[in-house]
PDB file of N, CA and C in Angstrom:
ATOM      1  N   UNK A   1     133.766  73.659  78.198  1.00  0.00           N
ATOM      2  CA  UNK A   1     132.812  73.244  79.205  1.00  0.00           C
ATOM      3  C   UNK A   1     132.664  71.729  79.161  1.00  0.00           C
ATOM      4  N   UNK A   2     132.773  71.029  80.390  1.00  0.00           N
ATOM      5  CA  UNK A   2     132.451  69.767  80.165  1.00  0.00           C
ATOM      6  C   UNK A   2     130.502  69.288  80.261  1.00  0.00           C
ATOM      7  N   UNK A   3     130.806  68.418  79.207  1.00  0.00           N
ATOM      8  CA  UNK A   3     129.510  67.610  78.718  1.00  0.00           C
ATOM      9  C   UNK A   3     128.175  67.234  79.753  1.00  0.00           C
ATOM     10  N   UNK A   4     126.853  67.770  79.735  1.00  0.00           N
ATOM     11  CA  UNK A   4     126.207  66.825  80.958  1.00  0.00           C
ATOM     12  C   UNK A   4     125.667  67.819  82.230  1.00  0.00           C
ATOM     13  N   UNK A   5     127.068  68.165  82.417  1.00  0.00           N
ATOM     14  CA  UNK A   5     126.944  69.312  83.899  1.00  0.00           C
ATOM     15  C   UNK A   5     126.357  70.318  83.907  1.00  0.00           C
ATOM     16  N   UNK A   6     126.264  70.827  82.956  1.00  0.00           N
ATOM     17  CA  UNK A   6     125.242  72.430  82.612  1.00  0.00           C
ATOM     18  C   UNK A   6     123.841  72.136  82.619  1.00  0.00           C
ATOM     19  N   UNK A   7     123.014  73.217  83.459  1.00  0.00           N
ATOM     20  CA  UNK A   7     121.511  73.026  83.169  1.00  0.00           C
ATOM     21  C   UNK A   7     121.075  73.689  81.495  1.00  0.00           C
ATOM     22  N   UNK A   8     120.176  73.214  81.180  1.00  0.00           N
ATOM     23  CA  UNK A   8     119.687  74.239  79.474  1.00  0.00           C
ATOM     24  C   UNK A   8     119.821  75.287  79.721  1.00  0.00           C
ATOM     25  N   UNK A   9     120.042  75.786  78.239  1.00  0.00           N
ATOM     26  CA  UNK A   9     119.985  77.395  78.357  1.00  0.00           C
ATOM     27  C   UNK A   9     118.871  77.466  77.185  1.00  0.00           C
ATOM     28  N   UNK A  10     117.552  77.683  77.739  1.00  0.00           N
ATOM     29  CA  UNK A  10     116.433  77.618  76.634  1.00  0.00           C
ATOM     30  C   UNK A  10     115.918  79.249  76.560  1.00  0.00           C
ATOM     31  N   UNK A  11     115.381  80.007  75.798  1.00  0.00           N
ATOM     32  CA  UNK A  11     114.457  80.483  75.502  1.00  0.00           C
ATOM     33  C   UNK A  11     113.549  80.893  76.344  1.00  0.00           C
ATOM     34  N   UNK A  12     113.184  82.008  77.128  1.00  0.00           N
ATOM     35  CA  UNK A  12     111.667  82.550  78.024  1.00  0.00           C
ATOM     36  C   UNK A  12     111.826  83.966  78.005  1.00  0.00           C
ATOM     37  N   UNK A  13     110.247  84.235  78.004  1.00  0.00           N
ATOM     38  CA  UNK A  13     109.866  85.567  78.328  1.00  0.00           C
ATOM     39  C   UNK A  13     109.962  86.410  79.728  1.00  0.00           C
ATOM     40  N   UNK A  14     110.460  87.651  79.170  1.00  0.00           N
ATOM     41  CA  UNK A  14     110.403  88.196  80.866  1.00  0.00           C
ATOM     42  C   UNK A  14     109.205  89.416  80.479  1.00  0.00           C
ATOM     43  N   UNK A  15     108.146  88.858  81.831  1.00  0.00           N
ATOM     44  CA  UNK A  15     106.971  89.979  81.414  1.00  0.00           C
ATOM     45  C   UNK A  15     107.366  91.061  82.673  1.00  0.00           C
ATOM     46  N   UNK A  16     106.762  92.161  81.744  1.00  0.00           N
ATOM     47  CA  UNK A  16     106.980  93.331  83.019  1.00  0.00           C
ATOM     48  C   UNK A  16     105.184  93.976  83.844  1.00  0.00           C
ATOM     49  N   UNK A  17     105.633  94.417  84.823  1.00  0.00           N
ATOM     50  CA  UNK A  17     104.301  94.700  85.450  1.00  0.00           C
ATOM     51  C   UNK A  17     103.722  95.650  84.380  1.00  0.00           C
ATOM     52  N   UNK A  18     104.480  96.642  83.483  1.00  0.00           N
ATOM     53  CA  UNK A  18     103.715  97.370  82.583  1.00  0.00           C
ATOM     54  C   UNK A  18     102.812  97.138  81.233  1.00  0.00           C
ATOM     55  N   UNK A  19     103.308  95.747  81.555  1.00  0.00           N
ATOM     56  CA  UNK A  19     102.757  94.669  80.257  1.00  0.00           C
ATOM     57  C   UNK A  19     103.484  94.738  78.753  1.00  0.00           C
ATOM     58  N   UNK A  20     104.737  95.165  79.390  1.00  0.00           N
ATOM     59  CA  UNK A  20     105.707  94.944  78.577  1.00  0.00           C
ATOM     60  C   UNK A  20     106.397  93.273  78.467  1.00  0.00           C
ATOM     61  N   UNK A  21     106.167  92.751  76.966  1.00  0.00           N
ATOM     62  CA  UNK A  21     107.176  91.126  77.233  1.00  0.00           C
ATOM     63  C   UNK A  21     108.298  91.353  75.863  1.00  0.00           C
ATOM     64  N   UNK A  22     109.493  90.605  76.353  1.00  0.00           N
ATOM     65  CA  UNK A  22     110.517  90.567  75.836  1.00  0.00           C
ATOM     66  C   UNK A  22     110.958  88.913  76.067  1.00  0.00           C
ATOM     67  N   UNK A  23     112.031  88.703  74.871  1.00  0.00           N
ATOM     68  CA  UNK A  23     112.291  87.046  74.875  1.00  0.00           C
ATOM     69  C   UNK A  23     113.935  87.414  75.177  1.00  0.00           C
ATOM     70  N   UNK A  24     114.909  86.414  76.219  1.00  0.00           N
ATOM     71  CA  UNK A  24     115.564  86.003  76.326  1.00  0.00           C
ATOM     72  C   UNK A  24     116.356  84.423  76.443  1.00  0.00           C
ATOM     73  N   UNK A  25     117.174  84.494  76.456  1.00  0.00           N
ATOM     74  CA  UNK A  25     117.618  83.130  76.874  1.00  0.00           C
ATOM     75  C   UNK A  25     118.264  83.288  78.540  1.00  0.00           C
ATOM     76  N   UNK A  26     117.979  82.112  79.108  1.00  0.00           N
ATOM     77  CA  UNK A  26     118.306  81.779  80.623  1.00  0.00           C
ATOM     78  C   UNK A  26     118.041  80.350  80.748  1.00  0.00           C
ATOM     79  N   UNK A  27     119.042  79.563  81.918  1.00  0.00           N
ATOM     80  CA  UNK A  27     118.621  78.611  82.809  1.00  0.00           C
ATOM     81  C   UNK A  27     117.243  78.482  83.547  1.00  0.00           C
ATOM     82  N   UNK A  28     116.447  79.702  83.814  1.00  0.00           N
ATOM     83  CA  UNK A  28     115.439  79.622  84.460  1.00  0.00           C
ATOM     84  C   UNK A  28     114.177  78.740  83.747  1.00  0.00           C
ATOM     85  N   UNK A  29     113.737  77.675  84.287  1.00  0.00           N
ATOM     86  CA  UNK A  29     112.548  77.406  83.590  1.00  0.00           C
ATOM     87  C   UNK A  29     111.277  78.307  84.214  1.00  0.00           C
ATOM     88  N   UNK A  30     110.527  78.424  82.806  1.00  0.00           N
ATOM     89  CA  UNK A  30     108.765  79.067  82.260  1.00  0.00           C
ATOM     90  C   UNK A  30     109.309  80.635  82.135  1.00  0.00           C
ATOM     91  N   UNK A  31     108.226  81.517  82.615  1.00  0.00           N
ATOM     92  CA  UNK A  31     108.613  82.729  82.347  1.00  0.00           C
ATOM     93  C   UNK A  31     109.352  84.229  83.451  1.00  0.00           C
ATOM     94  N   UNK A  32     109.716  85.122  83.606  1.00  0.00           N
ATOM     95  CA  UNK A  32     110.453  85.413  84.354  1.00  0.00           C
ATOM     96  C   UNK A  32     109.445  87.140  84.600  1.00  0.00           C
ATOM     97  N   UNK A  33     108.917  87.312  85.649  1.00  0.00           N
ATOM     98  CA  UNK A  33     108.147  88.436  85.834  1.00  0.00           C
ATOM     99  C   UNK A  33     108.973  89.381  87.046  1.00  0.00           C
ATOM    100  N   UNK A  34     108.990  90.186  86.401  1.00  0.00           N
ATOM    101  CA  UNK A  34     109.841  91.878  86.706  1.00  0.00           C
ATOM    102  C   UNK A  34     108.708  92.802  86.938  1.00  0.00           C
ATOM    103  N   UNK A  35     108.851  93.559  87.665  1.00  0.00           N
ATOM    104  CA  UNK A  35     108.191  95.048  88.504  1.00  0.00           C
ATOM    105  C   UNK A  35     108.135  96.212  87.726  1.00  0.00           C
ATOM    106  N   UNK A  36     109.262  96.690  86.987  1.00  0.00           N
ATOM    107  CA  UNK A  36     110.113  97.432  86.395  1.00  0.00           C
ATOM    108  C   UNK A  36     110.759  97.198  85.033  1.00  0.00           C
ATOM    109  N   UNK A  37     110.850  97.493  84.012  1.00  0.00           N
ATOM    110  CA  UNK A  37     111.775  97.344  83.287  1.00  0.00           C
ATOM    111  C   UNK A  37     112.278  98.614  81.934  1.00  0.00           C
ATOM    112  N   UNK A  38     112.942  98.408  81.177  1.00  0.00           N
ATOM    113  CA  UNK A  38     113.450  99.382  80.302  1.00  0.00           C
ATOM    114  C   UNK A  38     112.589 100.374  79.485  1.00  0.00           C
ATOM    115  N   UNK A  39     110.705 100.045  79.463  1.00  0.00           N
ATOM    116  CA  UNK A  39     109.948 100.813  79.179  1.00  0.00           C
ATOM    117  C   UNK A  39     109.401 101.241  79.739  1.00  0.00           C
ATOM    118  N   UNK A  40     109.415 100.685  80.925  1.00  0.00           N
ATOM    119  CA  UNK A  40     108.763 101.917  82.283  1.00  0.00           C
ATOM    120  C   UNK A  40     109.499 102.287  83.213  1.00  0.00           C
ATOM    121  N   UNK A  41     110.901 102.473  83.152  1.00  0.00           N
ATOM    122  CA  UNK A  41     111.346 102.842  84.323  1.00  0.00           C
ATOM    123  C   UNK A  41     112.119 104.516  83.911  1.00  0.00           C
ATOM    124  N   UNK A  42     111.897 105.135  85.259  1.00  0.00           N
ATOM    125  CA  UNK A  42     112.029 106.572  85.146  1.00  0.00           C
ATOM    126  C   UNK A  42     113.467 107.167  83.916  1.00  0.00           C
ATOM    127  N   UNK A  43     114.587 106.461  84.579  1.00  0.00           N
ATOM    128  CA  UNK A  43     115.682 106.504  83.875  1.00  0.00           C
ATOM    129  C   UNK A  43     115.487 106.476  82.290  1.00  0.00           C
ATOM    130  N   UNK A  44     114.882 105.867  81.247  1.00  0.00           N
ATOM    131  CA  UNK A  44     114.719 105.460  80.381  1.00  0.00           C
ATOM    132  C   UNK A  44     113.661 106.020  79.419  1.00  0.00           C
ATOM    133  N   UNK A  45     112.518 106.514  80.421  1.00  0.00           N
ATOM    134  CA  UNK A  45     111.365 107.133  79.535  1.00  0.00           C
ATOM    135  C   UNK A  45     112.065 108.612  79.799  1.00  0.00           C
ATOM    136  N   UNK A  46     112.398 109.259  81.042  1.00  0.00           N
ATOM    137  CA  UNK A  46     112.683 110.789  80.943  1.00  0.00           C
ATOM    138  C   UNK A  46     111.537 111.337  82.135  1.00  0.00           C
ATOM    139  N   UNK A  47     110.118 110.339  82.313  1.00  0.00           N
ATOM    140  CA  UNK A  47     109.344 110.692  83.164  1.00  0.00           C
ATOM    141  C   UNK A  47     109.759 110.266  84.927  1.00  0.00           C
ATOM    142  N   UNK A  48     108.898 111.135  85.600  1.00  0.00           N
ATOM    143  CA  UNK A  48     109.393 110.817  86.897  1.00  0.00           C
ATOM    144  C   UNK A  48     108.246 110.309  87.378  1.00  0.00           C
ATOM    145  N   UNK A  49     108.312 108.644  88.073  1.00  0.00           N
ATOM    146  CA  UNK A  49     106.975 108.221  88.423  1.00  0.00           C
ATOM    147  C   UNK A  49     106.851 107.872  90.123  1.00  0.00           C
ATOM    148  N   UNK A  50     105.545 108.792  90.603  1.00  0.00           N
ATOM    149  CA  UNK A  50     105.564 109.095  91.999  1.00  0.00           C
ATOM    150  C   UNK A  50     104.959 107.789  92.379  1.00  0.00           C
ATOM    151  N   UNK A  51     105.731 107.422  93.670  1.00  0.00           N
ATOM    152  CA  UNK A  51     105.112 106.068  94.217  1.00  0.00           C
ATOM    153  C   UNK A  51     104.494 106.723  95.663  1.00  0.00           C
ATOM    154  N   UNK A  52     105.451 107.172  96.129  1.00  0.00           N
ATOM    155  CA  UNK A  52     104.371 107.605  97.239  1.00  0.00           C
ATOM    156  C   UNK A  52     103.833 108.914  97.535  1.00  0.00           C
ATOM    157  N   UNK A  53     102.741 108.963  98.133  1.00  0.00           N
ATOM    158  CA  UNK A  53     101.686 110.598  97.353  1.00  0.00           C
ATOM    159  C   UNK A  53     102.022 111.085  98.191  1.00  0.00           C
ATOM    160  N   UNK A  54     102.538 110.536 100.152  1.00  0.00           N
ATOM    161  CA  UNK A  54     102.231 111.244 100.810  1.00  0.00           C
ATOM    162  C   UNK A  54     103.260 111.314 101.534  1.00  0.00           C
ATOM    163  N   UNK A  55     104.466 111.913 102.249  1.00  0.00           N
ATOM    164  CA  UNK A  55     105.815 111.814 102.416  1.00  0.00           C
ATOM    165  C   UNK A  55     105.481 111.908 103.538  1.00  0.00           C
ATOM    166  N   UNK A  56     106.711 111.395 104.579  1.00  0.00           N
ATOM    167  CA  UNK A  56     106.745 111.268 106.018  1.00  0.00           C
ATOM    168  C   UNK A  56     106.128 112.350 106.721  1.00  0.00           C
ATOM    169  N   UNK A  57     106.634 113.379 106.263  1.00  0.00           N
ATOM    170  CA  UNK A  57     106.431 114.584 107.293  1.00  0.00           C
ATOM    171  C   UNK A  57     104.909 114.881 107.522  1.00  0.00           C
ATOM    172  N   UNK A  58     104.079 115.061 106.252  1.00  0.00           N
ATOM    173  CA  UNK A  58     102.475 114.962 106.278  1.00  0.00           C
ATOM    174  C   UNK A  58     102.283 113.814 106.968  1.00  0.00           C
ATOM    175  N   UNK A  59     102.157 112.819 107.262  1.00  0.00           N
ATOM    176  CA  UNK A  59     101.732 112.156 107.859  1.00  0.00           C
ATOM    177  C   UNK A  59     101.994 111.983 109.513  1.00  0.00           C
ATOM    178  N   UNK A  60     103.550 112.569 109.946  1.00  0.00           N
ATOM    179  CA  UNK A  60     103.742 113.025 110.635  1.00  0.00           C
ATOM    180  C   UNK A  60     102.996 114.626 111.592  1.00  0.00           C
ATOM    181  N   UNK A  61     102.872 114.820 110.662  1.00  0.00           N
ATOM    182  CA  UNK A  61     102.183 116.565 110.814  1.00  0.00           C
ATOM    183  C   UNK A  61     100.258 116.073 111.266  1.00  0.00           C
ATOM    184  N   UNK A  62      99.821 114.928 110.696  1.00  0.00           N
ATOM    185  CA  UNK A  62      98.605 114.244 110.896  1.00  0.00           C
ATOM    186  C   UNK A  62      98.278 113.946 112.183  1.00  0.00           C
ATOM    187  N   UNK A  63      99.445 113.198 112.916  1.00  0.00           N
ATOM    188  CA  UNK A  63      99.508 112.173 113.541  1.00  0.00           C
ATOM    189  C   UNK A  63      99.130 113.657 114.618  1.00  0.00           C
ATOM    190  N   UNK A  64     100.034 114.586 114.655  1.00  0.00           N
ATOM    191  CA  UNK A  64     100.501 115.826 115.868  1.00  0.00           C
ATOM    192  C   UNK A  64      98.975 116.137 115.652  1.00  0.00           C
ATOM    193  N   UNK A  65      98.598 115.945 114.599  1.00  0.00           N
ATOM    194  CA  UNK A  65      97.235 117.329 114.786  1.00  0.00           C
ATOM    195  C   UNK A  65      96.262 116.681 115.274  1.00  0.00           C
ATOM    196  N   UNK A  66      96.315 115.175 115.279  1.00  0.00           N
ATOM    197  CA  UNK A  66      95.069 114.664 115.766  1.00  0.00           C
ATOM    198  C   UNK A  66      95.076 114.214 117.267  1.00  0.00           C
ATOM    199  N   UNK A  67      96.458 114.226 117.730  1.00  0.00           N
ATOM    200  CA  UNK A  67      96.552 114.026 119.059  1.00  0.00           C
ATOM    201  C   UNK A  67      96.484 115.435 119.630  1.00  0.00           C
ATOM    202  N   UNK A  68      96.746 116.517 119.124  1.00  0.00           N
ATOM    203  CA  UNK A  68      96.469 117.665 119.615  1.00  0.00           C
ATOM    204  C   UNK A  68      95.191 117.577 119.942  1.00  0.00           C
ATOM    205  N   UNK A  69      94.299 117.185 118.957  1.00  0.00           N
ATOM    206  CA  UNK A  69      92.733 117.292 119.084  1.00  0.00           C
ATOM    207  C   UNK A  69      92.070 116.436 120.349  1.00  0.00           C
ATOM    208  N   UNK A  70      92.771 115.567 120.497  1.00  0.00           N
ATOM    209  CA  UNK A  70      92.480 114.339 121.388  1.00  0.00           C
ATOM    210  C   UNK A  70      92.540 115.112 122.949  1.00  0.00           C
ATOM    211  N   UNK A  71      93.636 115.841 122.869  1.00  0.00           N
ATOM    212  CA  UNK A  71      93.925 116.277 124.049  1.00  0.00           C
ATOM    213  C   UNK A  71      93.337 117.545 124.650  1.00  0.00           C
ATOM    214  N   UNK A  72      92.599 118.253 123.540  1.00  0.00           N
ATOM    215  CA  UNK A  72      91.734 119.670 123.815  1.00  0.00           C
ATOM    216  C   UNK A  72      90.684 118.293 124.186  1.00  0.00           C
ATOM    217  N   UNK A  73      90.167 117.524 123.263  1.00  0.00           N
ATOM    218  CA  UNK A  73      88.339 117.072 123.517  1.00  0.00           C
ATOM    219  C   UNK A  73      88.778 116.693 125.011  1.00  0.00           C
ATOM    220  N   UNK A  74      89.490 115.979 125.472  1.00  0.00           N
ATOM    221  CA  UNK A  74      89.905 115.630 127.005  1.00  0.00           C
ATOM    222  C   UNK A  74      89.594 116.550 128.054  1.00  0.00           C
ATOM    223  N   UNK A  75      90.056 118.142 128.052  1.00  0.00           N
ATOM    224  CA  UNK A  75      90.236 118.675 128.725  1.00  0.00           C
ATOM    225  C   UNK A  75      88.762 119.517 128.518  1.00  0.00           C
ATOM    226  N   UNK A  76      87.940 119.336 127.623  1.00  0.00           N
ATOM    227  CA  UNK A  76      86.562 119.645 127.751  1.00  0.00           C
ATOM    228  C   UNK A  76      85.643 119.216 128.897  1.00  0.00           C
TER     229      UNK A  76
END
């Protein structure tokens, strides 16, 4: 490698949203914050973690029932 041209390669923490921190080395300066990582992510613990409670179709199925409703109070 030539002399000069490289940025540092120092030392930082990467924190995780689970409040997991770990030390690496990188170019990046201060610290490096992740969403996800090797102690909370599904793959790794064995657990399966639900992000969304309520899947398209229920909410879909919502949407029908309340315009159904809309359209009986109308015709009252």
């Amino acid at each position: 490698m030539k002399a000069g041209i490289h940025p540092a390669y120092n030392e930082c923490s990467v924190i995780c949203a689970c409040g997991s921190v770990f030390k690496t080395r990188s170019t990046h300066k201060g610290d490096i914050r992740v969403e996800i990582c090797s102690s909370c992510h599904p793959f790794f613990t064995g657990r399966q973690k639900l992000v969304d409670t309520e899947g398209r179709v229920d909410r879909f199925n919502k949407k029908v029932q309340r315009s159904r409703e809309m359209q009986e109070a109308r015709k009252k």
